[in-house]
N, C-alpha and C. Protein backbone atom coordinates (compact mmCIF):
# COMPACT_ATOMS: atom_id res chain seq x y z
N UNK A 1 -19.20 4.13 6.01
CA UNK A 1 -19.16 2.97 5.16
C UNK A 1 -18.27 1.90 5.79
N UNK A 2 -19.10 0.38 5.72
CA UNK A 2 -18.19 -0.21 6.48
C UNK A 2 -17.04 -1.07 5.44
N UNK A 3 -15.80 -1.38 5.42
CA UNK A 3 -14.99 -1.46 5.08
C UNK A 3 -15.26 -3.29 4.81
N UNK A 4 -15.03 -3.59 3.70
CA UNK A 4 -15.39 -4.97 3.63
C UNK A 4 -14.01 -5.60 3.10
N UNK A 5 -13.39 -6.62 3.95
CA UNK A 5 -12.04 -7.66 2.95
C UNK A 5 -12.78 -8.59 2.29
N UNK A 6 -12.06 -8.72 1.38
CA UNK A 6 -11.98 -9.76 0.41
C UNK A 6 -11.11 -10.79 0.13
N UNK A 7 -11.42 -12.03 -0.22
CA UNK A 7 -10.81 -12.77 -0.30
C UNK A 7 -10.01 -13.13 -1.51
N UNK A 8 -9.33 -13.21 -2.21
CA UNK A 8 -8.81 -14.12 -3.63
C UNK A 8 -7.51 -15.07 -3.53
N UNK A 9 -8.10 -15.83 -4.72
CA UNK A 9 -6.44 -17.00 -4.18
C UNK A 9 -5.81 -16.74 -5.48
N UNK A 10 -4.30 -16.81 -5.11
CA UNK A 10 -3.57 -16.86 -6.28
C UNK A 10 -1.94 -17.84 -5.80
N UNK A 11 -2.15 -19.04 -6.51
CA UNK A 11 -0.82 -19.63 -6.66
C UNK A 11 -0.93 -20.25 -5.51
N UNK A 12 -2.33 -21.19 -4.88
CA UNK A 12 -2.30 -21.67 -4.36
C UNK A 12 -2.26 -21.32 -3.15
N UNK A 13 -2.50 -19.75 -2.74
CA UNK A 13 -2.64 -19.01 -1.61
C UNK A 13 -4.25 -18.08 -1.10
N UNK A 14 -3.90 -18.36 -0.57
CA UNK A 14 -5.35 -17.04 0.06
C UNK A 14 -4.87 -16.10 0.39
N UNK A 15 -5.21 -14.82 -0.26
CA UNK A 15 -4.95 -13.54 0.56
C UNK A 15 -6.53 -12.80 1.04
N UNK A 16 -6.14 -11.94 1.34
CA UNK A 16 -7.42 -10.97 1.99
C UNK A 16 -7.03 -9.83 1.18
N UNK A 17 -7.55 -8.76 1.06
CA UNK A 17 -7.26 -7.33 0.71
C UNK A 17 -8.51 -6.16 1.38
N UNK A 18 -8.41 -5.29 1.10
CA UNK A 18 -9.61 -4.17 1.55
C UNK A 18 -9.14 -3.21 1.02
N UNK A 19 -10.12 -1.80 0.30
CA UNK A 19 -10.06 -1.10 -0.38
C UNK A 19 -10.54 0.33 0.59
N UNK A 20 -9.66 1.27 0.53
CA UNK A 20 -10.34 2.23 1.75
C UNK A 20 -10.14 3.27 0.65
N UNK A 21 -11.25 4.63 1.03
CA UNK A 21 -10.69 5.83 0.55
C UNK A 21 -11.45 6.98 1.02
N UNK A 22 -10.08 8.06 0.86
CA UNK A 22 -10.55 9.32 1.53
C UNK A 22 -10.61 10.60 0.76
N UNK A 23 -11.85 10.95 0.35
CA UNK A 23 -11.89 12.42 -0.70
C UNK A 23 -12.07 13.85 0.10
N UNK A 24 -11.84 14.98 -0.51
CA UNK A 24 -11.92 15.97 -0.24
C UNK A 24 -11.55 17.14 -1.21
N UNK A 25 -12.48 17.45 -1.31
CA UNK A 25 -12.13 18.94 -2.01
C UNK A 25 -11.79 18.54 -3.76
N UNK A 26 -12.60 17.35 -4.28
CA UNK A 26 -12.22 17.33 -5.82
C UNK A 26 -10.76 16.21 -6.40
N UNK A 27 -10.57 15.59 -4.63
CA UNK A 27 -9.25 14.91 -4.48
C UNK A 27 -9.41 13.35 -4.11
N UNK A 28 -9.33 12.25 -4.90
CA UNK A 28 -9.48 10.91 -3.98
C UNK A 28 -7.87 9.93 -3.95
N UNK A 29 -8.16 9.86 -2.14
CA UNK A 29 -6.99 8.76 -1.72
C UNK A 29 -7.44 7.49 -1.50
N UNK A 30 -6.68 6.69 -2.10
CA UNK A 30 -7.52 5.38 -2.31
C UNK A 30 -5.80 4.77 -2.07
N UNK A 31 -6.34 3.47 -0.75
CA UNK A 31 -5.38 2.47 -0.53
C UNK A 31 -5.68 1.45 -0.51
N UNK A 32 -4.83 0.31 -1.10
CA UNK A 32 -5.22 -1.24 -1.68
C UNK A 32 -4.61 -1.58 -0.42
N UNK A 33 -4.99 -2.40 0.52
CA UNK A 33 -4.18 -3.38 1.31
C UNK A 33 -4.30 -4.68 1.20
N UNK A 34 -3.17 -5.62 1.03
CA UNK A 34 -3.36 -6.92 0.57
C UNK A 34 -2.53 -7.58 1.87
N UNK A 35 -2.98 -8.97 2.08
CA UNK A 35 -2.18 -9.64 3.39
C UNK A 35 -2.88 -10.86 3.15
N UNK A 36 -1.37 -11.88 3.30
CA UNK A 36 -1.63 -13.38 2.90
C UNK A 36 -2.87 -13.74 4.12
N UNK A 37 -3.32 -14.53 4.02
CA UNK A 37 -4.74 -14.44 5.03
C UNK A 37 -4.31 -15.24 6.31
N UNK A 38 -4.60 -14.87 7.43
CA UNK A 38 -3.79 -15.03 8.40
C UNK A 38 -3.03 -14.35 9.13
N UNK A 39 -2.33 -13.27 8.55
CA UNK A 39 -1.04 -12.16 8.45
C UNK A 39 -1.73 -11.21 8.33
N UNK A 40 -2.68 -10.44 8.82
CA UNK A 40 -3.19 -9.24 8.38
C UNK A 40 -2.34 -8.00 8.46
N UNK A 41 -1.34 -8.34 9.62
CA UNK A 41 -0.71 -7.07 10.01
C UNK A 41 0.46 -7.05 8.70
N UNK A 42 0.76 -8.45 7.76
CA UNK A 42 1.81 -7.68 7.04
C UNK A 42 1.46 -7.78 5.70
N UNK A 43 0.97 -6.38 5.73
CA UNK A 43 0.75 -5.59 4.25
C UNK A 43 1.30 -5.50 2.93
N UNK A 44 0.97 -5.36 2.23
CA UNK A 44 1.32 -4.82 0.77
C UNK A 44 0.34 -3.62 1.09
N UNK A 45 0.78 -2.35 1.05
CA UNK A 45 -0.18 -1.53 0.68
C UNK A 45 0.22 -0.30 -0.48
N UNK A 46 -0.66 0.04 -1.62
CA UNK A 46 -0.81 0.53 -2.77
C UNK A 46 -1.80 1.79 -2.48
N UNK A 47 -1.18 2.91 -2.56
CA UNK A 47 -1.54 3.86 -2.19
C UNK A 47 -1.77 4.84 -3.83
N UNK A 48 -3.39 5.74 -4.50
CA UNK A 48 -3.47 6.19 -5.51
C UNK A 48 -3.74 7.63 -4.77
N UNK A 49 -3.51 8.47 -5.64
CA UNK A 49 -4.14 9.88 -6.12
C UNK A 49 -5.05 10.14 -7.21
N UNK A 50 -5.98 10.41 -7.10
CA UNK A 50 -6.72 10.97 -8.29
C UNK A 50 -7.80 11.82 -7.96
N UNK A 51 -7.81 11.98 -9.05
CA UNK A 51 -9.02 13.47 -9.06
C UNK A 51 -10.47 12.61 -8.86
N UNK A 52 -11.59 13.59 -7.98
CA UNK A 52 -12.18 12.35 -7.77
C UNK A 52 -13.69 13.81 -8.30
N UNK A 53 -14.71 12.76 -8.96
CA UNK A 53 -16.04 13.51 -9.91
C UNK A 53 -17.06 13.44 -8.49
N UNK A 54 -17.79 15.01 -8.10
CA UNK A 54 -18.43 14.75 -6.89
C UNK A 54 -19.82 13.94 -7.51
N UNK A 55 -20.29 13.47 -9.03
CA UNK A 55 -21.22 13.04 -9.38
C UNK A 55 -20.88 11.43 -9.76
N UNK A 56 -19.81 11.27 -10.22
CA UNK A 56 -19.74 9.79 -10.88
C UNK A 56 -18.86 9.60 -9.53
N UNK A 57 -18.08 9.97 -8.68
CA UNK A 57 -16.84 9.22 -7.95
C UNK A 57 -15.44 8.87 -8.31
N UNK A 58 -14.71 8.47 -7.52
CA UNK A 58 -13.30 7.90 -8.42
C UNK A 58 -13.28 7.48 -9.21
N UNK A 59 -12.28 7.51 -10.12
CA UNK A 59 -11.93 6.48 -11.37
C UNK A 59 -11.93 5.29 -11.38
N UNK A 60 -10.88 5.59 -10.01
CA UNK A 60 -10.12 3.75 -10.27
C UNK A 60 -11.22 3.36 -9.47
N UNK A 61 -12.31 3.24 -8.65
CA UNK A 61 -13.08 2.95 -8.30
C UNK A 61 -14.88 2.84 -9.02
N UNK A 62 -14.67 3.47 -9.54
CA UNK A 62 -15.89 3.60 -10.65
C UNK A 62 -15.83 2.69 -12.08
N UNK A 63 -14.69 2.60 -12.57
CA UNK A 63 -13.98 1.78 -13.34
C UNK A 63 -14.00 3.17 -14.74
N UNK A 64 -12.31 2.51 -15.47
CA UNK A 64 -12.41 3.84 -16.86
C UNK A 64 -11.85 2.83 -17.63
N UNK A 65 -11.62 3.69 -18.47
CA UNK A 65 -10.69 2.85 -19.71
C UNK A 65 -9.47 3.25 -20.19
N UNK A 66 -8.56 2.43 -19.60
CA UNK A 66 -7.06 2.93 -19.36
C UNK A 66 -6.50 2.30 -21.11
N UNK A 67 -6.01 2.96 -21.94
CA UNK A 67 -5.11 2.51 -22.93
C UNK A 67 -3.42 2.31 -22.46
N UNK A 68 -3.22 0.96 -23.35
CA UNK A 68 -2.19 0.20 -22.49
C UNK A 68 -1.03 0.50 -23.93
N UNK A 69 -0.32 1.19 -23.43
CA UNK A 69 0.84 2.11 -24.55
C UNK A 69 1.64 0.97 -25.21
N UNK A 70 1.63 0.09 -24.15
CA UNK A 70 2.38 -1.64 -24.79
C UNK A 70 1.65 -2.70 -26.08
N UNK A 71 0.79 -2.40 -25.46
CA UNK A 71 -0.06 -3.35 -26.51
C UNK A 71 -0.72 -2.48 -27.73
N UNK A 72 -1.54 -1.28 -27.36
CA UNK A 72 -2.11 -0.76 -27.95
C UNK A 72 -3.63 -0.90 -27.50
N UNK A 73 -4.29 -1.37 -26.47
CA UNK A 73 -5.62 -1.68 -26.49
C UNK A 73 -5.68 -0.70 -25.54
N UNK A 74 -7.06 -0.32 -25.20
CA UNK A 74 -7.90 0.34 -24.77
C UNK A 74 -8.77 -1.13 -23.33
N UNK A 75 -8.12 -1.11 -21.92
CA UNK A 75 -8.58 -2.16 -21.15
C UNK A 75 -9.40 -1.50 -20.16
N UNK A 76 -10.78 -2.34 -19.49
CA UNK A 76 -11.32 -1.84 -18.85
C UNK A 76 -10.68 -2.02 -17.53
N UNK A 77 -10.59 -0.81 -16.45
CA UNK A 77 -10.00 -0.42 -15.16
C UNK A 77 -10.85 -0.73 -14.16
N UNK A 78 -10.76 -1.00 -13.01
CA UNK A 78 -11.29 -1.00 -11.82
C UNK A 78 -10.33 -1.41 -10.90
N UNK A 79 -10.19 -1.03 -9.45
CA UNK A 79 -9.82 -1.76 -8.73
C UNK A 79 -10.57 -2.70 -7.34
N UNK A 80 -11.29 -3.17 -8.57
CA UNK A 80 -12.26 -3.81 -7.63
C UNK A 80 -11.98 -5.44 -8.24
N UNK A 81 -11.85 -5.16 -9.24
CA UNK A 81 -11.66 -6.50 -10.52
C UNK A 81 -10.79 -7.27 -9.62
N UNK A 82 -10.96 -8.50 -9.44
CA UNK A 82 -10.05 -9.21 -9.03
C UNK A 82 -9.02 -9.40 -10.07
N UNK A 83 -8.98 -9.58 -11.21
CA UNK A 83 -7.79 -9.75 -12.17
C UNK A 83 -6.85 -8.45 -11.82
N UNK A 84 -7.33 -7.30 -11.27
CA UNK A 84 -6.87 -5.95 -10.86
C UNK A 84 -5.99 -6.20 -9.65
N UNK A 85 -6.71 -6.66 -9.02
CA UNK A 85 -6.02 -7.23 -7.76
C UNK A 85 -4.95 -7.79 -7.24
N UNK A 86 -4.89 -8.87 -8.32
CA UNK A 86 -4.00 -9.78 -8.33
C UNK A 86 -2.82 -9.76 -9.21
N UNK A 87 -2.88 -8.32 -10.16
CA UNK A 87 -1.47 -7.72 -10.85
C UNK A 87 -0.66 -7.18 -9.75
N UNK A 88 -1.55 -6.25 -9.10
CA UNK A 88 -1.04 -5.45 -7.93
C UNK A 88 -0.24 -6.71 -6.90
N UNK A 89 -0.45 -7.78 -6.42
CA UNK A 89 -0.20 -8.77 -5.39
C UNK A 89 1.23 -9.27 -6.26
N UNK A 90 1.09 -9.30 -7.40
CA UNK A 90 2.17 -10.17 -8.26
C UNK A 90 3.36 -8.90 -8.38
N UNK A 91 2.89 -7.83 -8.34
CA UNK A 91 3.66 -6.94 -8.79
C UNK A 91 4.44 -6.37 -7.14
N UNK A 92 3.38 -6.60 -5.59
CA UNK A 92 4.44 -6.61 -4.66
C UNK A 92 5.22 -7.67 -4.54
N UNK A 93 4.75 -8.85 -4.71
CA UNK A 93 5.87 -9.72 -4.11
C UNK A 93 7.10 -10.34 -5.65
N UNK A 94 7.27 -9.30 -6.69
CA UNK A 94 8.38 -9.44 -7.45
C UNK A 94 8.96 -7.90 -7.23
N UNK A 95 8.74 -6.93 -6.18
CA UNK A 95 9.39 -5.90 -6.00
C UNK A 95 9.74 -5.59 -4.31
N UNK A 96 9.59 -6.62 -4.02
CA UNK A 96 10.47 -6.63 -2.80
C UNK A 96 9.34 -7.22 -1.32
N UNK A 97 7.90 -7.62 -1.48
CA UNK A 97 6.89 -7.61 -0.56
C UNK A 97 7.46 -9.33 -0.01
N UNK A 98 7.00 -9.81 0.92
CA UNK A 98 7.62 -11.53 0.67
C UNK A 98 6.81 -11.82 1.80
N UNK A 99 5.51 -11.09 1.98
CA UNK A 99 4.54 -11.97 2.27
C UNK A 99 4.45 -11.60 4.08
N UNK A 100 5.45 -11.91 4.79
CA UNK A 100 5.68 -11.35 5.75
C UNK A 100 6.04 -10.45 6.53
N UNK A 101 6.27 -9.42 5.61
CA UNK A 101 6.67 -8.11 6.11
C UNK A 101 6.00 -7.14 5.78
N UNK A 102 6.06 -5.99 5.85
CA UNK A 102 5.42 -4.74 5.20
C UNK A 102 5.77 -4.13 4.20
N UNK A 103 5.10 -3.81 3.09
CA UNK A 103 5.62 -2.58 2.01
C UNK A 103 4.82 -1.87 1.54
N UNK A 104 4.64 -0.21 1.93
CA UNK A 104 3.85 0.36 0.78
C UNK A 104 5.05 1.30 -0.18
N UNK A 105 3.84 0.66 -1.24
CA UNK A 105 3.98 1.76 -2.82
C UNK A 105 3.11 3.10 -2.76
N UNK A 106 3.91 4.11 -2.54
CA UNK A 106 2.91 5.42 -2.39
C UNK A 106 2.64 6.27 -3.78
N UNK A 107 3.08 5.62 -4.99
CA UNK A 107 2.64 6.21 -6.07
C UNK A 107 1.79 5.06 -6.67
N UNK A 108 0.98 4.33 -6.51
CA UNK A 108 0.56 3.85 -7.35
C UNK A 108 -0.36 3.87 -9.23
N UNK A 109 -0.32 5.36 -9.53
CA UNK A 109 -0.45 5.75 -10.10
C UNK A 109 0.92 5.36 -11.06
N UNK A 110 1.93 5.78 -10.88
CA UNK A 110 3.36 5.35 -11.00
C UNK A 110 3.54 3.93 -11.17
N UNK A 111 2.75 3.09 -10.88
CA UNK A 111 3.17 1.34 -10.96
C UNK A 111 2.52 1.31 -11.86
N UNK A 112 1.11 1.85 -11.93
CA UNK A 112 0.19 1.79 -13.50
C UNK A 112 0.89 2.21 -14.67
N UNK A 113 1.72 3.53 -14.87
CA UNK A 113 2.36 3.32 -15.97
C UNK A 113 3.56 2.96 -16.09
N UNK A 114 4.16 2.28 -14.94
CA UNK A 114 5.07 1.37 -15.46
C UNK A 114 4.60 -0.19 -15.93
N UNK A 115 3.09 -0.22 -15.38
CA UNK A 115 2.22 -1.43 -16.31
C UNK A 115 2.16 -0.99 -17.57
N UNK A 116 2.33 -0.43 -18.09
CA UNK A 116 2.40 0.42 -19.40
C UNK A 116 0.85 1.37 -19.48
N UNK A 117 0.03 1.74 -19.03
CA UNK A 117 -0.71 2.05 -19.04
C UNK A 117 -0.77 4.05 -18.77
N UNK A 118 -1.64 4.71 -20.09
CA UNK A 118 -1.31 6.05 -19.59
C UNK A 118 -2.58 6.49 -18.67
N UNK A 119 -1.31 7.01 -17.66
CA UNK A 119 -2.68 8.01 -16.82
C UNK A 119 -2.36 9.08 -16.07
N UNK A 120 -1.41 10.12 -16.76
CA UNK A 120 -1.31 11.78 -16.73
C UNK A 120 -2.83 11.90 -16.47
N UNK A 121 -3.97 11.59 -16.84
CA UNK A 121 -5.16 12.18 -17.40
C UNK A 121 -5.86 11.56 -15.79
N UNK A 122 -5.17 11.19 -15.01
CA UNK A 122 -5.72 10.96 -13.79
C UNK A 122 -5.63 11.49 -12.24
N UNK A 123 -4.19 12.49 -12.92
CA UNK A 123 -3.73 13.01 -11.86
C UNK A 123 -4.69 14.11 -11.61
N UNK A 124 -5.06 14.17 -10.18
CA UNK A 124 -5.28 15.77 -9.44
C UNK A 124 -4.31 16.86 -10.41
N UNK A 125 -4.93 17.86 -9.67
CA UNK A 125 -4.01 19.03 -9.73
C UNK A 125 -2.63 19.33 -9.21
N UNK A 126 -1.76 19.93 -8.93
CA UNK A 126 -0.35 20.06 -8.54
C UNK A 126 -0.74 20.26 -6.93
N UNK A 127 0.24 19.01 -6.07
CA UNK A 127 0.39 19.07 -4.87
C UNK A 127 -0.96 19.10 -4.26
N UNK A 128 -1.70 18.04 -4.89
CA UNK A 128 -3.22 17.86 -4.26
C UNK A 128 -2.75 16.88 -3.55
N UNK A 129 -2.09 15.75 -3.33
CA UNK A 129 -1.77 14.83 -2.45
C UNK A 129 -0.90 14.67 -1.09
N UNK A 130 -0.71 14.46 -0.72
CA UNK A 130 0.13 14.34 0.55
C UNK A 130 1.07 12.87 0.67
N UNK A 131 1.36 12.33 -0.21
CA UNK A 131 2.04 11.05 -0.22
C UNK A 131 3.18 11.49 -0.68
C-alpha cells in the first residue's frame, strides 16, 4: 500500500501528515506523522496500539464512537478526519513540538484519554505492543 501525505492548514500554516500502520497477530500499530510542509524531517509523530478486527480493521482507522467522559457525548472517531488531525497538531505544539524539531508521543492512546475520551476498550491484550 502506497503511503499517501496529506495536506491541512491550520493557523495560517500548511502541514503535511501521513498515516502508516503495521498489524500482526490481532495487533494494530498505527503512526500519525505530522511536519510543517517543507520540514518533513521534523516530525510530530503519534504513535497508537490497538487491537486490530481481521474483518472490519482498526478502530482508529475504520472510525468508532469514542464517548467523551468531559462532556458526556458519544463523538465520531477516525484518524483520518481532518478535525482529528488537527487536535493531534495543536496538542504537539502546546506539549513541547515547535515545529522544527522532533517529538514522538508513544502512547497515543494515553493523549486520547487525557482528551477526555474513554478507551480501555481499545487496548490489545497485555504487552501486545512494543512501544
Amino acid at each position: 500500500m502506497k503511503k499517501k501525505t496529506r495536506e491541512i492548514n491550520i493557523e495560517e500554516k500548511k502541514y503535511v501528515y501521513v498515516i502508516n500502520q503495521k498489524y500482526q497477530q490481532g495487533v494494530s500499530e498505527i503512526s500519525l506523522s505530522i511536519s510543517l510542509k517543507g520540514l518533513k524531517n521534523m516530525t510530530c509523530t503519534f504513535n497508537f496500539c490497538t487491537w486490530d478486527d481481521p474483518i472490519s480493521g482498526s478502530p482508529l482507522l475504520v472510525g468508532v464512537h469514542l464517548k467523551n467522559v468531559l462532556s458526556g457525548d458519544t463523538e465520531s472517531f477516525n484518524l483520518h478526519y481532518p478535525r482529528t488531525v488537527k487536535r493531534f497538531i495543536l496538542y504537539g505544539l502546546g506539549n513541547g513540538w515547535n515545529e522544527k524539531s522532533r517529538i514522538e508521543f508513544n502512547d497515543g492512546l494515553e493523549i486520547l484519554s487525557n482528551m477526555g475520551y474513554e478507551v480501555l476498550w481499545l487496548k490489545p491484550g497485555r504487552d501486545s505492543c512494543v512501544n
